[in-house]
C-alpha atoms as a PDB file:
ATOM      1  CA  UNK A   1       0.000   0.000   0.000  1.00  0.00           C
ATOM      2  CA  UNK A   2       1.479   2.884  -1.068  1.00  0.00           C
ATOM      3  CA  UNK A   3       0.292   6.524   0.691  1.00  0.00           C
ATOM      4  CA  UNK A   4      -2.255   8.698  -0.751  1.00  0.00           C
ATOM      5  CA  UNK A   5      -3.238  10.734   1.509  1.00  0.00           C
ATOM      6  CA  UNK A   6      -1.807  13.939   2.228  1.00  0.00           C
ATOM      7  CA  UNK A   7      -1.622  15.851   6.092  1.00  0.00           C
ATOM      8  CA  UNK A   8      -4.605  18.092   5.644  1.00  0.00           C
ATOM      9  CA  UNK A   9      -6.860  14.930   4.332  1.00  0.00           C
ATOM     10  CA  UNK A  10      -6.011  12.850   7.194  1.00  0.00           C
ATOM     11  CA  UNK A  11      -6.139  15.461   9.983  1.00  0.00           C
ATOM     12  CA  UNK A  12      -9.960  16.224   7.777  1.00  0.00           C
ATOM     13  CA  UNK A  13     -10.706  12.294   8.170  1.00  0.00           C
ATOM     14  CA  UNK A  14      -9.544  11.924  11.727  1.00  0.00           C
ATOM     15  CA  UNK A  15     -11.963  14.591  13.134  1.00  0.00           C
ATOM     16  CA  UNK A  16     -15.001  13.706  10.731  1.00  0.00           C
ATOM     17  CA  UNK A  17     -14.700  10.128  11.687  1.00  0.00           C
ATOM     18  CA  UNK A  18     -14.203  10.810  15.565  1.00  0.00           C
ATOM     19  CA  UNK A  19     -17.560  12.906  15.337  1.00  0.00           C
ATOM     20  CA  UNK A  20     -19.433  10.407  13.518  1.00  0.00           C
ATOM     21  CA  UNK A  21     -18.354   7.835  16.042  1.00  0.00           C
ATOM     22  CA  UNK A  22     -18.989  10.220  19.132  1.00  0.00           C
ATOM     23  CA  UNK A  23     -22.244  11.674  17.947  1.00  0.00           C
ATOM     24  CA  UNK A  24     -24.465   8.769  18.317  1.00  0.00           C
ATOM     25  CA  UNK A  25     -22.852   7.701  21.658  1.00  0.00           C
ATOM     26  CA  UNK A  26     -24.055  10.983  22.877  1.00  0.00           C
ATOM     27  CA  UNK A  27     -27.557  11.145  20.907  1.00  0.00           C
ATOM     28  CA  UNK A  28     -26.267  14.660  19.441  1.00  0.00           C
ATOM     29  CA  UNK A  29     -28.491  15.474  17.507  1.00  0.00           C
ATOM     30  CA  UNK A  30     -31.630  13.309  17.677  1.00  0.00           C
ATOM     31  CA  UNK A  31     -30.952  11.993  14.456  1.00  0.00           C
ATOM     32  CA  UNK A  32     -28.910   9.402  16.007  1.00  0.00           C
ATOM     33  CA  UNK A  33     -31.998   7.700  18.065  1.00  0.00           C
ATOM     34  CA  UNK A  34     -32.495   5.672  14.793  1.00  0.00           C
ATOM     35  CA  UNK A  35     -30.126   2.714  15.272  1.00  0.00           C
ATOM     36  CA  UNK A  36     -29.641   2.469  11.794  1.00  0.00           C
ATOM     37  CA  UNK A  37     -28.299   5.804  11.313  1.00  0.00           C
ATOM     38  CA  UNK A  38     -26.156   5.573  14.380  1.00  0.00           C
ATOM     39  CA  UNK A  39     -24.931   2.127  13.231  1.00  0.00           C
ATOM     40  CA  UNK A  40     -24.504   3.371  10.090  1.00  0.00           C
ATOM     41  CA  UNK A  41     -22.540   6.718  11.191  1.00  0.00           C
ATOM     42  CA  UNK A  42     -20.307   4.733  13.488  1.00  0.00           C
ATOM     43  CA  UNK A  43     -19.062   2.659  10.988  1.00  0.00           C
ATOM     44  CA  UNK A  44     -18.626   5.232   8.300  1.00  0.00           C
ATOM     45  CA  UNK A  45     -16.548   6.971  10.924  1.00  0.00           C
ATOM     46  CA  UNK A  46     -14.741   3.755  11.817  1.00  0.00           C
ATOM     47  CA  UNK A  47     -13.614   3.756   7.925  1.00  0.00           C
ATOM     48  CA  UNK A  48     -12.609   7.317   8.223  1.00  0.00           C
ATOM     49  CA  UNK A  49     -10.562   6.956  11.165  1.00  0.00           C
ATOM     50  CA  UNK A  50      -8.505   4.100   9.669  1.00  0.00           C
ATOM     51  CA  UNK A  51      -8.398   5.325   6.509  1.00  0.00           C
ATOM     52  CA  UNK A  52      -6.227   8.426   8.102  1.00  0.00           C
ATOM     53  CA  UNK A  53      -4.381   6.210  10.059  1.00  0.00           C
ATOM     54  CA  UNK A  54      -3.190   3.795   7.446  1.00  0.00           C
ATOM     55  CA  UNK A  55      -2.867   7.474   4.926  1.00  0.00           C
ATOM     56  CA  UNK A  56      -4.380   5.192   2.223  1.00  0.00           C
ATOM     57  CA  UNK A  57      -8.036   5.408   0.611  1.00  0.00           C
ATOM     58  CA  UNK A  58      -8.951   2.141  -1.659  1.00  0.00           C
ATOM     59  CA  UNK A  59     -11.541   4.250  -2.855  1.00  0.00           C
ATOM     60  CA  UNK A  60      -9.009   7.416  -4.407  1.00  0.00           C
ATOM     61  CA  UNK A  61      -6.716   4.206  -5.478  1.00  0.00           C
ATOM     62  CA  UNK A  62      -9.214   3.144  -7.475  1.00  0.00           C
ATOM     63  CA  UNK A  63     -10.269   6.654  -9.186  1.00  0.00           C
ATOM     64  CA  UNK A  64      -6.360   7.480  -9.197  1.00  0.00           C
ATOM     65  CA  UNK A  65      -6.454  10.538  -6.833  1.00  0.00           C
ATOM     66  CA  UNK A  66      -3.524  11.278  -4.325  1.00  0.00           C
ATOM     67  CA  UNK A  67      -3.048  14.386  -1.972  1.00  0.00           C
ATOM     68  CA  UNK A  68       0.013  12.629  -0.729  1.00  0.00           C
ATOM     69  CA  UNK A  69       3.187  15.131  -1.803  1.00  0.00           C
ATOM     70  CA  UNK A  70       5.568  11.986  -1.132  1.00  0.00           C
ATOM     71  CA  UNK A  71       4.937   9.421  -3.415  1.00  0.00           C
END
């Protein structure tokens, strides 16, 4: 796996995906009382959070997108 994600795009991912994981815990906004959409949000922010960890995005692999600088 090579990188593809550059410092501002995981710093982006790592915040996004902590709120979508901490939102539903703490029913901000009501939205999350569905279990579906907190399921749903948790996991989508489970992606994002590994996705900046590991600075690599299948998904920009496959369209052929890097913000990395090093490559």
């Amino acid at each position: 796996m090579t990188a593809n994600l550059g410092n501002k795009d995981c710093v982006l991912r790592a915040i996004l995906g902590l709120v979508l994981i901490i939102a539903p815990l703490l029913n901000i906004p009501a939205i999350w009382a569905s279990a579906a959409f907190a399921y749903g949000s948790i996991g989508l922010g489970l992606i994002l959070v590994a996705t900046a960890l590991f600075r690599f995005c299948p998904l920009y692999r496959i369209v052929g997108i890097t913000t990395c600088k090093i490559n």
